[in-house]
C-alpha atoms as a PDB file:
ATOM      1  CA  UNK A   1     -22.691  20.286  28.370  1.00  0.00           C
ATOM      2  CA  UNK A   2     -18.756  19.584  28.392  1.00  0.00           C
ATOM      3  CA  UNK A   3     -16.732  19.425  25.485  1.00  0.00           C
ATOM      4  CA  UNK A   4     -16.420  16.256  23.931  1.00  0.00           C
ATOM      5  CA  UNK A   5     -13.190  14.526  24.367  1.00  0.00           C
ATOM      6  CA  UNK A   6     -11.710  11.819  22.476  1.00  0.00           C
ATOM      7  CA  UNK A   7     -11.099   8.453  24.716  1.00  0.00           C
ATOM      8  CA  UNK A   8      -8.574   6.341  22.976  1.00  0.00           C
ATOM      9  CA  UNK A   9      -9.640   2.595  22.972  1.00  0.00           C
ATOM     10  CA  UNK A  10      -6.083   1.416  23.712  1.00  0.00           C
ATOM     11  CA  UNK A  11      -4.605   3.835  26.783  1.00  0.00           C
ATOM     12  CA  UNK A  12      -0.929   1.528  26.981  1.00  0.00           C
ATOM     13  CA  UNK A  13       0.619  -1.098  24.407  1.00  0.00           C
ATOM     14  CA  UNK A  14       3.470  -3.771  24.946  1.00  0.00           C
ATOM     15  CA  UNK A  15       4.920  -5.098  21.938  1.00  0.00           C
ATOM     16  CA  UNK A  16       7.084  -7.684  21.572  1.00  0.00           C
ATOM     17  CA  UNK A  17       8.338 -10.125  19.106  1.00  0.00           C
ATOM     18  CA  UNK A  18       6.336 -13.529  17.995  1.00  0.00           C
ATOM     19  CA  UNK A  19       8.336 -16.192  19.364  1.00  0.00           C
ATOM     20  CA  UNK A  20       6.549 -18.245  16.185  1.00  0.00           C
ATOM     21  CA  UNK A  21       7.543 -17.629  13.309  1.00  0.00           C
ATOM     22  CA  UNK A  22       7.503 -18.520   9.006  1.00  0.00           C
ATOM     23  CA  UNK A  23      10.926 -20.062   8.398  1.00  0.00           C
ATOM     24  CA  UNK A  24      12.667 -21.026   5.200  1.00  0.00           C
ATOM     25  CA  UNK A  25      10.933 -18.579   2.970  1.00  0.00           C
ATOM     26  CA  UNK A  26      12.695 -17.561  -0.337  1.00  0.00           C
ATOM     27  CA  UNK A  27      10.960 -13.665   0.151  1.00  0.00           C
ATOM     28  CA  UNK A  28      12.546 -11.440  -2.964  1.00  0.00           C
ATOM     29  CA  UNK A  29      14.604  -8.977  -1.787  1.00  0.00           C
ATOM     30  CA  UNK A  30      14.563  -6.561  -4.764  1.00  0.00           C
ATOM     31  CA  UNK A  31      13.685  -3.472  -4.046  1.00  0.00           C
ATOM     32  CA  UNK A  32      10.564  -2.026  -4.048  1.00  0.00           C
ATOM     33  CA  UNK A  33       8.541   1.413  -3.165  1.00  0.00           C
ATOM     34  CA  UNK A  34       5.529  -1.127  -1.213  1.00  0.00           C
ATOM     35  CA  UNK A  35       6.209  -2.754   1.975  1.00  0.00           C
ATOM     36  CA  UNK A  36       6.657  -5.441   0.055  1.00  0.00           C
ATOM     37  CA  UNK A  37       3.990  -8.301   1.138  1.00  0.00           C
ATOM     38  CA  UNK A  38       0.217  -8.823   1.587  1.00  0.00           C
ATOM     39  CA  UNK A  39      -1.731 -10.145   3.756  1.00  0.00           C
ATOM     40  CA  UNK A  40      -5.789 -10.994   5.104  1.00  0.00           C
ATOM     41  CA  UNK A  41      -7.528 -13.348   7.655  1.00  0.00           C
ATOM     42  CA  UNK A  42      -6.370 -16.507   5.814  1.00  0.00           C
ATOM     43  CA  UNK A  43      -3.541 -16.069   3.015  1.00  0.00           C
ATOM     44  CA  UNK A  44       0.040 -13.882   2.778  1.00  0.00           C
ATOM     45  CA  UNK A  45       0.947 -12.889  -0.567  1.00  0.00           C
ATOM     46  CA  UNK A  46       5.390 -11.870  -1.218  1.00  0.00           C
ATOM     47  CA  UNK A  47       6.956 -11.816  -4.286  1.00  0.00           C
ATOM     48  CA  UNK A  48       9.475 -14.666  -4.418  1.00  0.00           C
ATOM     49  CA  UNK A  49      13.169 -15.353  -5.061  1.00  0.00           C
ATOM     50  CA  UNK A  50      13.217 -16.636  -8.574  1.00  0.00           C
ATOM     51  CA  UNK A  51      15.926 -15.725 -10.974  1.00  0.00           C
ATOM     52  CA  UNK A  52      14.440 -12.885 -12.986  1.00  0.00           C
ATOM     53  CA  UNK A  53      11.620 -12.128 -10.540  1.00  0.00           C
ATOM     54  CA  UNK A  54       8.066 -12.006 -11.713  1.00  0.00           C
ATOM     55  CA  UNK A  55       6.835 -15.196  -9.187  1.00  0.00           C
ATOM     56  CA  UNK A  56       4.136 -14.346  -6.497  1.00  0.00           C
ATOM     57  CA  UNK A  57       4.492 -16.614  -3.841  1.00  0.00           C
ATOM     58  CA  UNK A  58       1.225 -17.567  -1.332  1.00  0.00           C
ATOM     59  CA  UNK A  59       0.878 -19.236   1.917  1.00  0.00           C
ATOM     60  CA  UNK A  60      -1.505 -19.954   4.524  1.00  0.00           C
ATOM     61  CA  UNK A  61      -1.815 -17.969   7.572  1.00  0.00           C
ATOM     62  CA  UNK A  62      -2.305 -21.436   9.594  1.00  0.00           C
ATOM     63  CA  UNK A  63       0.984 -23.086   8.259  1.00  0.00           C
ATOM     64  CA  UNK A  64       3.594 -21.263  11.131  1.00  0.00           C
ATOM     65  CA  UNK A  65       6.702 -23.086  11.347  1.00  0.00           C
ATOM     66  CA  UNK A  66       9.682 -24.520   8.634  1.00  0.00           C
ATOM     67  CA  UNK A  67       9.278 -24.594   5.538  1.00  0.00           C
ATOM     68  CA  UNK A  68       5.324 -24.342   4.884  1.00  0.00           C
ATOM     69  CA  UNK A  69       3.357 -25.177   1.629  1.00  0.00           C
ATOM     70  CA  UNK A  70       3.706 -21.768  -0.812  1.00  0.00           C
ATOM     71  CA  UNK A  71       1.503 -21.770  -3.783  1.00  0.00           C
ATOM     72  CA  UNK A  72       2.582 -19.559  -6.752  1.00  0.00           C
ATOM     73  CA  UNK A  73       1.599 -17.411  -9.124  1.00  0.00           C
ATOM     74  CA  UNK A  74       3.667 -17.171 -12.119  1.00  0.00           C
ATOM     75  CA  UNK A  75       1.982 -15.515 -14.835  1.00  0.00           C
ATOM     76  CA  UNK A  76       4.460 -12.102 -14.765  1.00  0.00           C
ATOM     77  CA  UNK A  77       6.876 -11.340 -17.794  1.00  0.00           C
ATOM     78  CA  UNK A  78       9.060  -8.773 -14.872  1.00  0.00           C
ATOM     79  CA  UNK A  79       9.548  -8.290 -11.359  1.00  0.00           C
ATOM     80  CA  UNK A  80       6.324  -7.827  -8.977  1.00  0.00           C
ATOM     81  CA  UNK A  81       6.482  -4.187  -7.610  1.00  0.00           C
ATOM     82  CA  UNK A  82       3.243  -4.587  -5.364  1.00  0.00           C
ATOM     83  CA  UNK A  83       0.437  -6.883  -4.441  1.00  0.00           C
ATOM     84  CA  UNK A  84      -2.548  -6.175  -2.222  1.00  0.00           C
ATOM     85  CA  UNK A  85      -5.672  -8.488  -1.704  1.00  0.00           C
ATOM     86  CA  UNK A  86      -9.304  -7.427  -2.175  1.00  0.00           C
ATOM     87  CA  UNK A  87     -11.431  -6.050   1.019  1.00  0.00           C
ATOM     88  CA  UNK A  88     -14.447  -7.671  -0.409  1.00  0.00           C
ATOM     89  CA  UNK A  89     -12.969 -11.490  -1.612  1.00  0.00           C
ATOM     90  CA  UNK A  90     -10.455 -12.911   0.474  1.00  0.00           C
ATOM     91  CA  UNK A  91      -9.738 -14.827  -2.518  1.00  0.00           C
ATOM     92  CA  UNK A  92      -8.664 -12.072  -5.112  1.00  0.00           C
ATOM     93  CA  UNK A  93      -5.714  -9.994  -4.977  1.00  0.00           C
ATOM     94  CA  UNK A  94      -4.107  -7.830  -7.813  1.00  0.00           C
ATOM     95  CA  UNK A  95      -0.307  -7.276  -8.710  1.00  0.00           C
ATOM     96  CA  UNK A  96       1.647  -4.772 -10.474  1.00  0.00           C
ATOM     97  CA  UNK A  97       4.377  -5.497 -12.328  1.00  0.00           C
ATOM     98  CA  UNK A  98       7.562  -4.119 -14.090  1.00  0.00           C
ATOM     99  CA  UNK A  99       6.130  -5.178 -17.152  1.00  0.00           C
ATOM    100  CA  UNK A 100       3.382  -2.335 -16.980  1.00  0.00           C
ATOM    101  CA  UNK A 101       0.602  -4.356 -16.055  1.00  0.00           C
ATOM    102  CA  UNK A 102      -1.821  -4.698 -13.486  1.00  0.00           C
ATOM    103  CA  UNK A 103      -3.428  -8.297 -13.044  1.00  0.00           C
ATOM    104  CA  UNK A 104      -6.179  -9.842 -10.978  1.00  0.00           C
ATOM    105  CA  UNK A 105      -5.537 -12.993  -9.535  1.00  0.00           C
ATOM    106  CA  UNK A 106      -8.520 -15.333  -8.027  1.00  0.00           C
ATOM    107  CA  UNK A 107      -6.949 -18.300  -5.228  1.00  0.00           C
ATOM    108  CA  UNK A 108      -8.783 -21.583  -6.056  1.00  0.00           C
ATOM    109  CA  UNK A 109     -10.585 -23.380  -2.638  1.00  0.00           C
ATOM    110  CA  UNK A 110      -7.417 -25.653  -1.757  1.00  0.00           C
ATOM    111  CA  UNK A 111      -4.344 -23.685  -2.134  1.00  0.00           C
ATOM    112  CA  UNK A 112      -1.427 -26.035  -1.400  1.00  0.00           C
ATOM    113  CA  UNK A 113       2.520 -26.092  -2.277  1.00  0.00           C
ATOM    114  CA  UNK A 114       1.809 -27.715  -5.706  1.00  0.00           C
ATOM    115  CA  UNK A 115      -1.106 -25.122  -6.310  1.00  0.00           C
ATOM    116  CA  UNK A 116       0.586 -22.478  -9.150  1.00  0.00           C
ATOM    117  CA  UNK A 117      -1.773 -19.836 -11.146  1.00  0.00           C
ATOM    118  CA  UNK A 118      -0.339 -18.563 -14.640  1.00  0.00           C
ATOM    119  CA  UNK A 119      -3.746 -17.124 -15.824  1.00  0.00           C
ATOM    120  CA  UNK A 120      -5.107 -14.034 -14.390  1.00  0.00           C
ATOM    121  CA  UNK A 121      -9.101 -13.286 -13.808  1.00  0.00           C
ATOM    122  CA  UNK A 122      -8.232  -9.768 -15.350  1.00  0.00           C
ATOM    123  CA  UNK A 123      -5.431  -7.656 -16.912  1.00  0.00           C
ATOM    124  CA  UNK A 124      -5.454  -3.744 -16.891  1.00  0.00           C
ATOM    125  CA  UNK A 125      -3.072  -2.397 -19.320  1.00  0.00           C
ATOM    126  CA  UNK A 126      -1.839   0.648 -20.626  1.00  0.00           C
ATOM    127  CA  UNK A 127       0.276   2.511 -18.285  1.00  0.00           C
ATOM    128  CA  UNK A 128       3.832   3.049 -20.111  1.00  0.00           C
ATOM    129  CA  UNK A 129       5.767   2.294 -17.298  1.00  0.00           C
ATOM    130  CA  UNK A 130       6.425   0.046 -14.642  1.00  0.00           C
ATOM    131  CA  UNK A 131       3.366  -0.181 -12.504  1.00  0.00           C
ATOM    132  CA  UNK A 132       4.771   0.295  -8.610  1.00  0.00           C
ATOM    133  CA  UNK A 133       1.441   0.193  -6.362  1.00  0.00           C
ATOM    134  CA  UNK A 134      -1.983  -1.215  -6.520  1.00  0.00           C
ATOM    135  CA  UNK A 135      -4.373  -0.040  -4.023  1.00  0.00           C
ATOM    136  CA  UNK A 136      -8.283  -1.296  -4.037  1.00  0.00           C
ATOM    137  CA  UNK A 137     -10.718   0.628  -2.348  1.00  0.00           C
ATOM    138  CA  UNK A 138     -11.980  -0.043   0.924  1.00  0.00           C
ATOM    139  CA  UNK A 139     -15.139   1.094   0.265  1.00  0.00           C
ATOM    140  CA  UNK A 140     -16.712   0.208  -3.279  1.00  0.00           C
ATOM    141  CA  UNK A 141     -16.111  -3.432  -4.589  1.00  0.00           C
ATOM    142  CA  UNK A 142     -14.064  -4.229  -7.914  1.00  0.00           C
ATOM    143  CA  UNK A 143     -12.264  -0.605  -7.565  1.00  0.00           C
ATOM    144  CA  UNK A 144      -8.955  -0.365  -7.780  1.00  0.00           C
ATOM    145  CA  UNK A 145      -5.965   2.638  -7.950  1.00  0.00           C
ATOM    146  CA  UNK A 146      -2.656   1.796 -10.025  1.00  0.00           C
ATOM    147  CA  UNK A 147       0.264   4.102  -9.494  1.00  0.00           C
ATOM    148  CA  UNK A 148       2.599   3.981 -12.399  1.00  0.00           C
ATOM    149  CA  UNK A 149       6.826   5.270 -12.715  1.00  0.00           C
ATOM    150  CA  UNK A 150       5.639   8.328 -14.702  1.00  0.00           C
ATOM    151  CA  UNK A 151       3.740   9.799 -12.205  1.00  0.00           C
ATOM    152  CA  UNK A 152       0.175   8.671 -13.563  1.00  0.00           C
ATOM    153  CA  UNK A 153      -2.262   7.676 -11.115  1.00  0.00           C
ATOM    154  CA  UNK A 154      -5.412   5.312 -12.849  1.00  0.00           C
ATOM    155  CA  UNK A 155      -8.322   4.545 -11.684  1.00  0.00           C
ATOM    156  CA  UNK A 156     -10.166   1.163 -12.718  1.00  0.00           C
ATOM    157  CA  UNK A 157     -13.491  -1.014 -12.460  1.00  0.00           C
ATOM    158  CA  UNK A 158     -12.013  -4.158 -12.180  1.00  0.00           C
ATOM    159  CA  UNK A 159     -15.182  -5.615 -13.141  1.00  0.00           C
ATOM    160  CA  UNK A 160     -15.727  -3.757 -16.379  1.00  0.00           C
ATOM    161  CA  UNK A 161     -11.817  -3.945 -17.506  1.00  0.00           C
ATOM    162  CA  UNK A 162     -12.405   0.043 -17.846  1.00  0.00           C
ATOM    163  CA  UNK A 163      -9.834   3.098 -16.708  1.00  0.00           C
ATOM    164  CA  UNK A 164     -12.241   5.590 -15.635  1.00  0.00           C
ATOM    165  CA  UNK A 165     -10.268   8.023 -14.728  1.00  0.00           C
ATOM    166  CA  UNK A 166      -6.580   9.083 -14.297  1.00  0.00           C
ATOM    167  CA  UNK A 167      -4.746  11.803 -13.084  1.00  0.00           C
ATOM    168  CA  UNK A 168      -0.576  12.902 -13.823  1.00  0.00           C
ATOM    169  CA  UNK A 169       1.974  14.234 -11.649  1.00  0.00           C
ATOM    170  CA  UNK A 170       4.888  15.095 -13.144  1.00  0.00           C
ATOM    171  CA  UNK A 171       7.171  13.010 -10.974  1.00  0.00           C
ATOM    172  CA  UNK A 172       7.219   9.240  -9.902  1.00  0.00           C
ATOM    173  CA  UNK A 173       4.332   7.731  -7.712  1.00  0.00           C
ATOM    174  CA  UNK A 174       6.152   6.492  -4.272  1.00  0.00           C
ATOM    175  CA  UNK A 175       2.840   5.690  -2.149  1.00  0.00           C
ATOM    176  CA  UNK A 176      -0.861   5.630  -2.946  1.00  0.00           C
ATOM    177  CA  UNK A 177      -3.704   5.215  -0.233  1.00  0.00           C
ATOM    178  CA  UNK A 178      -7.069   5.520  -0.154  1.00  0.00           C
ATOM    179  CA  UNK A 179      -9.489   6.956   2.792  1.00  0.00           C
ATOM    180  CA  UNK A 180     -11.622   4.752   4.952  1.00  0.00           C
ATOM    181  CA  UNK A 181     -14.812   6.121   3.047  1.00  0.00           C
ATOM    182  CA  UNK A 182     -12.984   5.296  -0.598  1.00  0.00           C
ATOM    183  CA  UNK A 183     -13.664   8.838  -1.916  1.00  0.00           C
ATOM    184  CA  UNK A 184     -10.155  10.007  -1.809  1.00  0.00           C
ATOM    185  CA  UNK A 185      -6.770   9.214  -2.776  1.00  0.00           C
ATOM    186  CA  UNK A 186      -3.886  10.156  -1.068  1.00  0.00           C
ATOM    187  CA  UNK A 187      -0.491  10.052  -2.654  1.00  0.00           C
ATOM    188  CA  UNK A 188       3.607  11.107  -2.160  1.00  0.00           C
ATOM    189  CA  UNK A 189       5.817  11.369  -5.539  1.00  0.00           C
ATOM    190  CA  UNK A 190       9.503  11.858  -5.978  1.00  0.00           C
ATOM    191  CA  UNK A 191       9.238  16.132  -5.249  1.00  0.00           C
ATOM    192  CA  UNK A 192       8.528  15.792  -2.036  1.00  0.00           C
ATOM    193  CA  UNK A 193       4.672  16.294  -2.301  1.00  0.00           C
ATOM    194  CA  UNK A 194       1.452  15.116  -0.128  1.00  0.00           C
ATOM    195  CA  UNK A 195      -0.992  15.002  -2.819  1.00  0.00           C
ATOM    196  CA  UNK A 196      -5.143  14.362  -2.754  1.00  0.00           C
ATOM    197  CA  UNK A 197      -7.233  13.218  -5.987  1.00  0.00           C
ATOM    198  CA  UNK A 198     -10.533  12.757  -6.097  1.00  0.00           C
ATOM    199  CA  UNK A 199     -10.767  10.430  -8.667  1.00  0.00           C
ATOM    200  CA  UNK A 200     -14.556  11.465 -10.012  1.00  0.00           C
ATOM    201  CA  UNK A 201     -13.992  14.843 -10.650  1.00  0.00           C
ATOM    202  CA  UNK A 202      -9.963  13.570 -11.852  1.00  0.00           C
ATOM    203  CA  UNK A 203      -7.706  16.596 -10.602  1.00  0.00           C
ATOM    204  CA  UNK A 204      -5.355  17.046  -7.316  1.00  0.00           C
ATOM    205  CA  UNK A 205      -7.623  18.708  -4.959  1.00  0.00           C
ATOM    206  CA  UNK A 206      -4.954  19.362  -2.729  1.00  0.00           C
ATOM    207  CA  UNK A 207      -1.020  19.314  -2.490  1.00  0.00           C
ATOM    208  CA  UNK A 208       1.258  20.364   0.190  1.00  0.00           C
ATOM    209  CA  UNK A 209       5.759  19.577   0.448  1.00  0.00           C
ATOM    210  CA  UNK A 210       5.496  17.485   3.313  1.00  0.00           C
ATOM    211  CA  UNK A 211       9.466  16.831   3.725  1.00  0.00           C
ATOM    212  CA  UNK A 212      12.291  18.670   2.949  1.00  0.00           C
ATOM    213  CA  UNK A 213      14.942  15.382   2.679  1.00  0.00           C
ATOM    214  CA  UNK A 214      15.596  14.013  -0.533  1.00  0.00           C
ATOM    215  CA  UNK A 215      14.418  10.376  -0.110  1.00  0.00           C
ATOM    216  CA  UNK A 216      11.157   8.490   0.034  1.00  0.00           C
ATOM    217  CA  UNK A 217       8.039   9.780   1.620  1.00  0.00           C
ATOM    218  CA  UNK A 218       5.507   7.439   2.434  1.00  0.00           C
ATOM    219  CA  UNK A 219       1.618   8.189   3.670  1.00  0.00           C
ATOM    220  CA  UNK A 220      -1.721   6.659   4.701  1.00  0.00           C
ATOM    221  CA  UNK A 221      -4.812   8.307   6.030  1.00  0.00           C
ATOM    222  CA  UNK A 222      -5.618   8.167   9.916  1.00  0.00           C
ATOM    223  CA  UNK A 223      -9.552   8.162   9.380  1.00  0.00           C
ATOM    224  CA  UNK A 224     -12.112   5.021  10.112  1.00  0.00           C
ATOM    225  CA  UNK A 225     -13.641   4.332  13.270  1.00  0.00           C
ATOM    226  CA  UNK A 226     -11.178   5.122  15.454  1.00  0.00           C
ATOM    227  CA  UNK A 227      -9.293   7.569  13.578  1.00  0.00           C
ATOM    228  CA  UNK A 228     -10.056  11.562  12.489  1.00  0.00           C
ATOM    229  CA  UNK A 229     -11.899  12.339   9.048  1.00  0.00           C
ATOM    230  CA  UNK A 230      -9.447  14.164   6.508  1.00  0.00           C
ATOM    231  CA  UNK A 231      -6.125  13.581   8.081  1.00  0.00           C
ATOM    232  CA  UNK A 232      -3.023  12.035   6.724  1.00  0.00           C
ATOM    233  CA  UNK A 233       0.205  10.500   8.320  1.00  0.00           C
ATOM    234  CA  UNK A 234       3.506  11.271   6.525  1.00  0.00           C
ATOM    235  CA  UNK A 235       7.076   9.701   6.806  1.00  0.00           C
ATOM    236  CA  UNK A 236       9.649  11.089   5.387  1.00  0.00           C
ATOM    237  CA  UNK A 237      13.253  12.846   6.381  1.00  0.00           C
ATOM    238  CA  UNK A 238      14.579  16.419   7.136  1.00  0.00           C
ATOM    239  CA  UNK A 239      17.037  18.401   5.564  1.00  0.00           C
ATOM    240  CA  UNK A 240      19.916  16.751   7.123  1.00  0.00           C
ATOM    241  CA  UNK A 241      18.449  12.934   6.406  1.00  0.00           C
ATOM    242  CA  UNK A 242      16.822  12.151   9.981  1.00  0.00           C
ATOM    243  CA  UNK A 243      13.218  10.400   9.697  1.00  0.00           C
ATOM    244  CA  UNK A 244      10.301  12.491  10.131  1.00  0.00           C
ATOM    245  CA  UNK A 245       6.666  12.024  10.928  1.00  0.00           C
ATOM    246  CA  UNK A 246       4.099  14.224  10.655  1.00  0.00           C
ATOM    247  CA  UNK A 247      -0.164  14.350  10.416  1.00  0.00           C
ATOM    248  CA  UNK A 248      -1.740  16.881   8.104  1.00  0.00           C
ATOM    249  CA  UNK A 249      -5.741  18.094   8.284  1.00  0.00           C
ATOM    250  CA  UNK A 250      -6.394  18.043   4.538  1.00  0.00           C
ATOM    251  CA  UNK A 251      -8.597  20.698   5.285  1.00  0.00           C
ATOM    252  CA  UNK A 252      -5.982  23.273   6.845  1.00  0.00           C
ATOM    253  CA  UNK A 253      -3.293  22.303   4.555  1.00  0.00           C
ATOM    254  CA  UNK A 254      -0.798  24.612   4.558  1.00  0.00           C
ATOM    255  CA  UNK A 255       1.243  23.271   7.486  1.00  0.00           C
ATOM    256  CA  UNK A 256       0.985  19.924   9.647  1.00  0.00           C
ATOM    257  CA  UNK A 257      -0.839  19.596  12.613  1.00  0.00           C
ATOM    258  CA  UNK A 258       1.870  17.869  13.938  1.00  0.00           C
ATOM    259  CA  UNK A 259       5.601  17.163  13.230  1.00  0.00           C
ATOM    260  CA  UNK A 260       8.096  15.163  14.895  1.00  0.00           C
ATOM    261  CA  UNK A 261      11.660  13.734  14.396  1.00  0.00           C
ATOM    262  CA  UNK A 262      12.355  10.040  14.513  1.00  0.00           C
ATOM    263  CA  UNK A 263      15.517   8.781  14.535  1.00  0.00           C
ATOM    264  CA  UNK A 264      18.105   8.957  11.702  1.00  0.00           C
ATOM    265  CA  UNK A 265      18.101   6.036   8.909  1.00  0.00           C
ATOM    266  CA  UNK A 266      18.552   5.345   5.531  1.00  0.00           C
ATOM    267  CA  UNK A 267      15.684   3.249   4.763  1.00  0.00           C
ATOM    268  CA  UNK A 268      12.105   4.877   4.194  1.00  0.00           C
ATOM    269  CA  UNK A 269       9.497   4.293   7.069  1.00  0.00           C
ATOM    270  CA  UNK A 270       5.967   2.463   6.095  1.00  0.00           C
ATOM    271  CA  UNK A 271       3.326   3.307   7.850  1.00  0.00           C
ATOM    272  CA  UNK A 272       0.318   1.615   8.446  1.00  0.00           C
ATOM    273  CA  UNK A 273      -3.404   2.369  10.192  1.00  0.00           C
ATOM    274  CA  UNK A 274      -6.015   0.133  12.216  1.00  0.00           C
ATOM    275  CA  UNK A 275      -9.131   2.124  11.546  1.00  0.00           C
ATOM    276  CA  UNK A 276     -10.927  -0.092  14.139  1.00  0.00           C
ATOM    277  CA  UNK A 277      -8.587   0.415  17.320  1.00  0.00           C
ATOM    278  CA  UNK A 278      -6.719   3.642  16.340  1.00  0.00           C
ATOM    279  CA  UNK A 279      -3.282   2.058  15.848  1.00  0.00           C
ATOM    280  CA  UNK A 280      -0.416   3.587  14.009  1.00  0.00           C
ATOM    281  CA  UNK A 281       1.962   0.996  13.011  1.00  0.00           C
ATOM    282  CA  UNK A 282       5.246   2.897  11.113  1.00  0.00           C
ATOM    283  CA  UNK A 283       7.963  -0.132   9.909  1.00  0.00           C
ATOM    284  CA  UNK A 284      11.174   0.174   8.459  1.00  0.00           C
ATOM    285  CA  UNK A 285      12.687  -2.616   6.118  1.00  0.00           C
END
């Protein structure tokens, strides 16, 4: 029998801009260590540009055009750091905040422009910094993974208001993802570092430097359907500040599988994976 091959589900991809687009949004341009918005099959979640931050605005996927109908959430003391919604309920997202809290929002039916939230479903507290990423898991309902400024990673059932589990590093949190199957968590901080948890047994399983350049590195896992159990994608930059790629088998992890330069920039690189077709997206801001 011959070797099995794999047989990618897209073989060639043209891209080009939307020629529709969401005009006359007041997106926040502070800056933040997410990507900065949200999104599912109906809503998108930014934060919004309100003097002294802390306002989460929503609109429907539908309203394309000038000025659509935002909904917002206002029930932040600080600036919104991240926001990502639920897997499981279209309906719920969570935030973190400046103000060191994680909340859990839930959309009512009709969300219009005069629609605003100040009440959250849920608050997780006790982190002792700003919270900068909120991550739920794609694989077990009501679980969610806070990243905080002082290099704590906590784990939480949503459900049960309870911190299960949490894990330090002792420098900042700059990106936090979790594999397709929900039983690891992937993670870059401030020294350069790739880093796996497993949140049940609560230790780093795994670290690795995955770029030498002094500025952000960014990761997500390349698993799913379409993608390759136990391997990450890095972005980061080299020595002498050009942008870097590179995939590591978390399994082998003493040096990437793969490494490439590229281009040069200043601003960190996001990237983002389609378990179902095998796409890599990687954005810049």
């Amino acid at each position: 029998m011959a070797d099995a091959v794999d047989v990618p589900l897209i073989k060639n991809l043209y891209a080009e801009a939307w020629k529709q687009q969401y005009s006359d949004l007041r997106l926040s341009t502070k800056q933040t260590e997410s990507c900065g918005l949200a999104a599912n099959t109906e809503y998108i979640a930014a934060p919004w540009d309100v003097g002294g931050g802390g306002v989460l605005g929503i609109l429907r996927l539908a309203d394309i055009g000038r000025n659509p109908a935002v909904a917002k959430i206002k029930g932040h003391t600080a600036s919104i750091q991240d926001t990502n919604f639920s897997p499981f309920h279209r309906d719920i997202l969570a935030t973190a905040c400046e103000d060191t809290i994680v909340r859990i929002w839930q959309l009512p039916e009709e969300v219009t422009g005069t629609t605003e939230l100040k009440e959250p479903i849920a608050t997780l507290t006790g982190a002792l910094k700003k919270v900068l990423s909120a991550e739920w898991n794609p694989a077990v309902s009501g679980i969610l993974a806070s990243g905080c400024f002082d290099g704590t990673v906590a784990f939480w059932n949503v459900e049960k208001n309870e911190n299960f589990a949490s894990v330090k590093f002792q420098e900042s949190l700059l990106s936090a993802k979790w594999s397709w199957k929900g039983d690891l968590l992937a993670c870059t901080t401030k020294d350069k570092a790739l880093n796996i948890v497993d949140p049940r047994a609560a230790q780093v399983v795994g670290s690795v430097a995955c770029h030498d350049g002094s500025k952000a590195c960014k990761c997500t896992w390349i698993d799913g359907l379409a993608g390759r159990d136990g391997h990450v994608f890095t972005t980061g930059f080299g020595k002498m500040q050009e942008r870097e790629m590179a995939i590591w088998d978390t399994r082998k992890f003493d040096k990437p599988v793969y490494h490439a330069e590229i281009d040069r920039g200043s601003s960190p690189l996001y990237p983002i994976f389609d378990e179902t077709t095998g796409m890599l997206y990687v954005c810049g801001k």
